[in-house]
Protein backbone atom coordinates (compact mmCIF):
# COMPACT_ATOMS: atom_id res chain seq x y z
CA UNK A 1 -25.69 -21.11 4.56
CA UNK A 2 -22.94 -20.34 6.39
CA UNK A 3 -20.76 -19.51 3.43
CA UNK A 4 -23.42 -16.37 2.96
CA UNK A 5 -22.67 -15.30 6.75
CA UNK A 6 -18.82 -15.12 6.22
CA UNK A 7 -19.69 -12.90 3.11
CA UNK A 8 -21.97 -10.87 4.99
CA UNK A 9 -19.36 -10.31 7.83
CA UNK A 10 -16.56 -9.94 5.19
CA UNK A 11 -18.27 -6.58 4.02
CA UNK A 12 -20.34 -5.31 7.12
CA UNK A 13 -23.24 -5.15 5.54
CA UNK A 14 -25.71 -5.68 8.62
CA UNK A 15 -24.19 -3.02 10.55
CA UNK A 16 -25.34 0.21 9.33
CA UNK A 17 -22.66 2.44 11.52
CA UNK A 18 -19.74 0.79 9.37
CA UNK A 19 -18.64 1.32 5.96
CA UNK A 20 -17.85 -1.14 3.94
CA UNK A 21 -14.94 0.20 2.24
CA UNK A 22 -13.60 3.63 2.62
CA UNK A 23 -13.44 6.61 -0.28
CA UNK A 24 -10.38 6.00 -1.55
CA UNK A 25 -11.12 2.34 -1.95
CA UNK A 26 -14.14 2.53 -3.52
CA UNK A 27 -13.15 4.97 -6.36
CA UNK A 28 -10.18 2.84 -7.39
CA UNK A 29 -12.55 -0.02 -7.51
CA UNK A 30 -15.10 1.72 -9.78
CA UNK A 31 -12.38 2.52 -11.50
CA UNK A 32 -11.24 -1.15 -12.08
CA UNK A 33 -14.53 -2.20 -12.60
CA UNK A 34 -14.64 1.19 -15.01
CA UNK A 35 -11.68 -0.25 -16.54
CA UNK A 36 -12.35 -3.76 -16.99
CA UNK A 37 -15.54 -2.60 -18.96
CA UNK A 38 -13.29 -0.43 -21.65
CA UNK A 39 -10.81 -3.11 -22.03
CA UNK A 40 -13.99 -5.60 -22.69
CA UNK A 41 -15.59 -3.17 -24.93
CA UNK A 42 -12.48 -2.02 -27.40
CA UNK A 43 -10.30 -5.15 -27.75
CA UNK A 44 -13.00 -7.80 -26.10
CA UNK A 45 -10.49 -9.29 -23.29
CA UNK A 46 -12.68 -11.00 -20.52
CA UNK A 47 -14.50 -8.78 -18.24
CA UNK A 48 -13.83 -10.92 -15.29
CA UNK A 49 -10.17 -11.83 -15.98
CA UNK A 50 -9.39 -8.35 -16.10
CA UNK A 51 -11.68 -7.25 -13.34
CA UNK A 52 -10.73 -9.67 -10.98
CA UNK A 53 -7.15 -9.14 -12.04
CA UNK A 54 -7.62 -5.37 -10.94
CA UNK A 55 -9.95 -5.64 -8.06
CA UNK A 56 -7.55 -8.36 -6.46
CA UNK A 57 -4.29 -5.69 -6.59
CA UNK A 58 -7.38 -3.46 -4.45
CA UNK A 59 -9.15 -5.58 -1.93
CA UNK A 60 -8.74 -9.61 -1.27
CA UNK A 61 -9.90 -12.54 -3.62
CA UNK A 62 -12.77 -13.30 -2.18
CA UNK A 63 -14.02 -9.47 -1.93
CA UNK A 64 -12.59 -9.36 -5.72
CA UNK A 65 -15.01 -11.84 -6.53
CA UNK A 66 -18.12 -10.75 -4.84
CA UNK A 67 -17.64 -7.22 -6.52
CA UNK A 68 -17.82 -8.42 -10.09
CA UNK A 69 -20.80 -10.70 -9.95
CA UNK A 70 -23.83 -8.23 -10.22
CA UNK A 71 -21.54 -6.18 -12.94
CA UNK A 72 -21.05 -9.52 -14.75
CA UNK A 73 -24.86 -10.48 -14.08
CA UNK A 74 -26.58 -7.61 -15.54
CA UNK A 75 -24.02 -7.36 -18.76
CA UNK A 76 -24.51 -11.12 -19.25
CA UNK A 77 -28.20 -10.85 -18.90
CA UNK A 78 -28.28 -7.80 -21.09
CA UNK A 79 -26.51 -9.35 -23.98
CA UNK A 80 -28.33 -12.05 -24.09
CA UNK A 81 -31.48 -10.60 -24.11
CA UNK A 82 -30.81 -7.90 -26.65
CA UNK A 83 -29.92 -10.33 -29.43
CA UNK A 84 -33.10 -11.32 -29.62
CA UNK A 85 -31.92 -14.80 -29.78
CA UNK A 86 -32.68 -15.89 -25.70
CA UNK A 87 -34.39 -19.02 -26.32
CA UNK A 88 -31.95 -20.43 -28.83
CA UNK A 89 -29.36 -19.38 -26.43
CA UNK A 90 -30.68 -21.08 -23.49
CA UNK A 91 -31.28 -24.31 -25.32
CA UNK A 92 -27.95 -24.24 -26.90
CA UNK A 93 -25.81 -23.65 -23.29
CA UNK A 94 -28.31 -25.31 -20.68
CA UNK A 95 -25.94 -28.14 -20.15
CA UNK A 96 -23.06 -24.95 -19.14
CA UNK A 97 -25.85 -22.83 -17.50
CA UNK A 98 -26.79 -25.99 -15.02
CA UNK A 99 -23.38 -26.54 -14.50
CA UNK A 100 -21.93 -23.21 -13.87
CA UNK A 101 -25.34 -22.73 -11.60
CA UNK A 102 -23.90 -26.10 -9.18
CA UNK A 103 -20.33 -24.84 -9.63
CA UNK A 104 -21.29 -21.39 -7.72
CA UNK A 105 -22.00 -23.77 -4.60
CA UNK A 106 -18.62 -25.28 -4.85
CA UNK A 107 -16.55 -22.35 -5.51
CA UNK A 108 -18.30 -20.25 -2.12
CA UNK A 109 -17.27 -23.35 -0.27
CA UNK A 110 -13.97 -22.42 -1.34
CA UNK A 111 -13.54 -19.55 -0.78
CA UNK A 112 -14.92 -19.74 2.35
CA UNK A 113 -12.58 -22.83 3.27
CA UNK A 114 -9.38 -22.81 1.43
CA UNK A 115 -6.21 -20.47 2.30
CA UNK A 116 -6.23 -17.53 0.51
CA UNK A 117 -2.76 -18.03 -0.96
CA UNK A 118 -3.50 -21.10 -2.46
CA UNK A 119 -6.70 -19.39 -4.21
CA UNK A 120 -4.75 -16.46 -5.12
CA UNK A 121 -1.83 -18.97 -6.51
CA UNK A 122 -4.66 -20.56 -8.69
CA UNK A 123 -5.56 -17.40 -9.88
CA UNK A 124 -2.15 -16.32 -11.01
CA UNK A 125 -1.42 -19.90 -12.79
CA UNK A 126 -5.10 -19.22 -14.89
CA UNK A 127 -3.88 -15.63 -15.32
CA UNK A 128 -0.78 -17.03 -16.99
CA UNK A 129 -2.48 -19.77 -18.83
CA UNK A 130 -5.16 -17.00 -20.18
CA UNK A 131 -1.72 -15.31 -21.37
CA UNK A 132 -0.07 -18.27 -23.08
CA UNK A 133 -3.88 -18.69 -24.90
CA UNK A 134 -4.16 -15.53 -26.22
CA UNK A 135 -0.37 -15.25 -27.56
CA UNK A 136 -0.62 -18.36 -29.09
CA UNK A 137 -4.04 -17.34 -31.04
CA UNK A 138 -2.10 -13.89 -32.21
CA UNK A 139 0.84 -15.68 -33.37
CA UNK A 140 -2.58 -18.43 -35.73
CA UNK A 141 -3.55 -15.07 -37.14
């Protein structure tokens, strides 16, 4: 529980008279999170790789992080539920869906207890992995 009260006082959001991010801010992070969506729409690249990618240049990590996961959420959920193919989806990735499900536990921990640079370190080595991947599959085809 008290990894929800450090997000809470991370973003204000129980005191009304403060805003959580100011104009500016929040228009360049719709427009990441604008941005992430095109990239994932015309050539497919990860909506979260490239959303946390942008939203991290913006704001902090953790802040990155809590941005993206009702965007993520709702285009997940949508997808999977406009296929028409739910059920055979759910018993084909429950193993994945119970694990990512404990994961989220373990990853608020973190970033709730674990420096910031070493986080942001991570991310840049799975950025660069991610990179590495993708050249290596264009150079396959």
């Amino acid at each position: 529980m008290y990894f929800l009260i450090e997000i809470f006082d991370t973003f204000n959001l129980y005191e009304s008279e403060k805003k959580v991010f100011d104009n500016a801010t929040a228009l360049a992070i719709f427009s990441a999170i604008l941005l992430a969506g095109l990239l994932k729409g015309t050539i497919g690249v990860g909506f979260q790789t490239v959303g946390i990618a942008f939203l991290t240049i913006i704001t902090n990590l953790p802040n990155a992080i809590a941005l993206l996961l009702i965007p993520s959420l709702v285009t997940n959920i949508w997808q999977a539920g406009v296929g028409g193919k739910l059920i055979i989806i759910l018993i084909r990735l429950w193993p994945l869906i119970i694990t990512a499900s404990m994961m989220v536990w373990f990853g608020s921990i973190a970033l709730t207890s674990v420096s910031l640079s070493y986080l942001s370190a991570l991310l840049l080595l799975y950025h660069v992995c991610f990179i590495f991947r993708q050249l290596d599959f264009v150079k396959k085809h």
